[in-house]
C-alpha atoms as a PDB file:
ATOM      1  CA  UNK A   1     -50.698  34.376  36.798  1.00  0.00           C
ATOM      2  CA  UNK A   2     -49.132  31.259  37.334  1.00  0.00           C
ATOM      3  CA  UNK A   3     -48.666  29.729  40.910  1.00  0.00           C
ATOM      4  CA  UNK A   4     -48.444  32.997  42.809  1.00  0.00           C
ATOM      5  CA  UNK A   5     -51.622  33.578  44.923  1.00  0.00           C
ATOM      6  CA  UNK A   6     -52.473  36.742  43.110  1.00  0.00           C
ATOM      7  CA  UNK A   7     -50.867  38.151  40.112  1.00  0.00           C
ATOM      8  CA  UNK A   8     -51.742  39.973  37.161  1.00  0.00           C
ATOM      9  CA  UNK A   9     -51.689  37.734  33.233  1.00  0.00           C
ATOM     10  CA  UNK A  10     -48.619  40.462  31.743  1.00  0.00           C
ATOM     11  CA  UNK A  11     -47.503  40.682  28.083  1.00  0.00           C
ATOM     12  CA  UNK A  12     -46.774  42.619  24.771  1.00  0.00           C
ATOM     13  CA  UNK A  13     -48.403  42.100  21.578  1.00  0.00           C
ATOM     14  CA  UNK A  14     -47.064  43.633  18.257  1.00  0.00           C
ATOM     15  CA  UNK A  15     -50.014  44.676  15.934  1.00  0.00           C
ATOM     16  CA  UNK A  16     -48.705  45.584  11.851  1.00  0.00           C
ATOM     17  CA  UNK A  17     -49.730  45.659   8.539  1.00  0.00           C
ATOM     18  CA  UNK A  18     -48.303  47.502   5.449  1.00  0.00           C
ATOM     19  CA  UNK A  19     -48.592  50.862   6.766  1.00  0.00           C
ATOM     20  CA  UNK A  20     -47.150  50.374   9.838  1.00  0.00           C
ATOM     21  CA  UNK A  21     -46.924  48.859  13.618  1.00  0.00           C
ATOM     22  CA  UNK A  22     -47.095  49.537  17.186  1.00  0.00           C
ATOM     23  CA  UNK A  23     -46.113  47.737  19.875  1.00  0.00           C
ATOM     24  CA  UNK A  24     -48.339  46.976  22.820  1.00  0.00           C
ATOM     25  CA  UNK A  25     -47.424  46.687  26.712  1.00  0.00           C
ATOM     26  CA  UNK A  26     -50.752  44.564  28.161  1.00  0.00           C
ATOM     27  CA  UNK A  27     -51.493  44.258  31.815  1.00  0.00           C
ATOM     28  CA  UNK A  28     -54.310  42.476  32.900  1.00  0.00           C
ATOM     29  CA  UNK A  29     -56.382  42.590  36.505  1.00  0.00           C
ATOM     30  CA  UNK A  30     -55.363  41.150  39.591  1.00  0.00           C
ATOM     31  CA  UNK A  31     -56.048  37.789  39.236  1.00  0.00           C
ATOM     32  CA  UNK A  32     -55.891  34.669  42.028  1.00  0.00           C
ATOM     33  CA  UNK A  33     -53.642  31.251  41.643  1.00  0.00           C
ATOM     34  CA  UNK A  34     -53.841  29.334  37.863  1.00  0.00           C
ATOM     35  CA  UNK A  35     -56.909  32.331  36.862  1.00  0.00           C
ATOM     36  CA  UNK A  36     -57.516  31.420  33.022  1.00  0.00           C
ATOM     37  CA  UNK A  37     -57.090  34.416  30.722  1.00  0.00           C
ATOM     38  CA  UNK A  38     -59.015  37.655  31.183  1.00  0.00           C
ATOM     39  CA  UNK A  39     -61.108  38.852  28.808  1.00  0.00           C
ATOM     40  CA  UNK A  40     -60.127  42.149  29.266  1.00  0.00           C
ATOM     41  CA  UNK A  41     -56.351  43.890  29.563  1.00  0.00           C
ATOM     42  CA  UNK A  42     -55.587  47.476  29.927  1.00  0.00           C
ATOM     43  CA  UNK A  43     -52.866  48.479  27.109  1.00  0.00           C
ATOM     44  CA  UNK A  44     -50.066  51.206  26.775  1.00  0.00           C
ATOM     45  CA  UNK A  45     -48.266  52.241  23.374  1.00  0.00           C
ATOM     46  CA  UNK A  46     -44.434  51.536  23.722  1.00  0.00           C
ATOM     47  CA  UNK A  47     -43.713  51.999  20.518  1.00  0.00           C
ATOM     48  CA  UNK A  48     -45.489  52.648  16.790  1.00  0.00           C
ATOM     49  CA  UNK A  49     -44.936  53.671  13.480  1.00  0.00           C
ATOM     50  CA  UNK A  50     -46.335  54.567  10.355  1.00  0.00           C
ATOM     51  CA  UNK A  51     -50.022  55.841   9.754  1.00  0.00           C
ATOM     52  CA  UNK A  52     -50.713  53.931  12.718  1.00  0.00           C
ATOM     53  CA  UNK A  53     -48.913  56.841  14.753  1.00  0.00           C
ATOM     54  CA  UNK A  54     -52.241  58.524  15.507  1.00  0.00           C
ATOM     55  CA  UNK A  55     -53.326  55.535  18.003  1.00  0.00           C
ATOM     56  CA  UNK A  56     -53.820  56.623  21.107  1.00  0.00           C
ATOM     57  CA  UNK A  57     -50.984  56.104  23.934  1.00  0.00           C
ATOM     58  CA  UNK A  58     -53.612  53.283  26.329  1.00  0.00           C
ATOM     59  CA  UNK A  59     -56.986  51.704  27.050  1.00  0.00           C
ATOM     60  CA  UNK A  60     -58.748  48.762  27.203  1.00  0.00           C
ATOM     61  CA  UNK A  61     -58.269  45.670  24.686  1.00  0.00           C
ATOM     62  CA  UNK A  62     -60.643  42.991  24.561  1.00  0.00           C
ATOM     63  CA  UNK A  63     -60.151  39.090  23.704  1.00  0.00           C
ATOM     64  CA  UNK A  64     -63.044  36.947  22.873  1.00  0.00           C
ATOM     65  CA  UNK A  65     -61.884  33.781  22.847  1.00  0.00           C
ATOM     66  CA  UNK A  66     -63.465  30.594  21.035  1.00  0.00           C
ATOM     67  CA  UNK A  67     -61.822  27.308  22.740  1.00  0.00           C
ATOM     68  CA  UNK A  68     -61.812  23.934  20.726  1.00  0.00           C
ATOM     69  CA  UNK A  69     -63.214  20.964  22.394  1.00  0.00           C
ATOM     70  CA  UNK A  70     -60.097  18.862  21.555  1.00  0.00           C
ATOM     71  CA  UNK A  71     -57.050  21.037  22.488  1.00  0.00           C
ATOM     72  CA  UNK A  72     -54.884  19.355  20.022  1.00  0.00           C
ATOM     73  CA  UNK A  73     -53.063  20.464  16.847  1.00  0.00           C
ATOM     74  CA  UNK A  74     -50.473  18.541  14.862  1.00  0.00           C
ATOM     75  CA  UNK A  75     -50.756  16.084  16.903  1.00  0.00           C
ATOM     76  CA  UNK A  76     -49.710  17.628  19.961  1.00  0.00           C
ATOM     77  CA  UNK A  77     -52.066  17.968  22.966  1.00  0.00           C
ATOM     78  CA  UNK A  78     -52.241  21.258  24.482  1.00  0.00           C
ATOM     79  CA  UNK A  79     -53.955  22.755  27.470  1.00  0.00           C
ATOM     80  CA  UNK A  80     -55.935  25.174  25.362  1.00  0.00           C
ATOM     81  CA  UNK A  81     -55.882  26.090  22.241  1.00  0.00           C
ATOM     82  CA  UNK A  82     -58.789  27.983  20.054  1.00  0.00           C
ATOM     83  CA  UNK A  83     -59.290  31.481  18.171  1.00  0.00           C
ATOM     84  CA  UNK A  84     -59.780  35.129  19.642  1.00  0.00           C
ATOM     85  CA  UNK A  85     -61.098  37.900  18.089  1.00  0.00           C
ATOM     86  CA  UNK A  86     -58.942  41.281  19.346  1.00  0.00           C
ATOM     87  CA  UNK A  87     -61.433  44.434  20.242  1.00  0.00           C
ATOM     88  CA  UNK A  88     -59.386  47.733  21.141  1.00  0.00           C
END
């Protein structure tokens, strides 16, 4: 969300594997000023291919998310970092 006093976190995500791919439009909820990252976005197929054609076209994804302590990789120090775990 950014700066803005309310907003909603906004992406897409591209999910494949050797069968196939689809392509993800995410939109999460309305959110106020520097929110971190909901756990929960609503998602709509833009695109897909493959045996993976059968998906169905939206609904709800899920991150859990597993932060480090130290937010630093390579060297670099981040403002997050960690591992998620993708539910849809």
């Amino acid at each position: 969300v950014g700066f803005k006093a309310k907003g909603n976190a906004r992406g897409e995500m591209t999910i494949s594997n050797g069968q196939g791919s689809l392509r993800l439009e995410l939109t999460g909820p309305e959110q106020a000023r520097l929110a971190p990252l909901p756990d929960e976005f609503r998602y709509r197929v833009v695109s897909r291919s493959g045996t993976l054609k059968n998906i169905q076209e939206s609904g709800v994804l899920r991150i859990s998310r597993t932060l480090d302590k130290v937010p630093i990789r390579n060297g670099i120090q981040y403002v997050e970092t960690g591992t998620f775990r993708l539910t849809i």
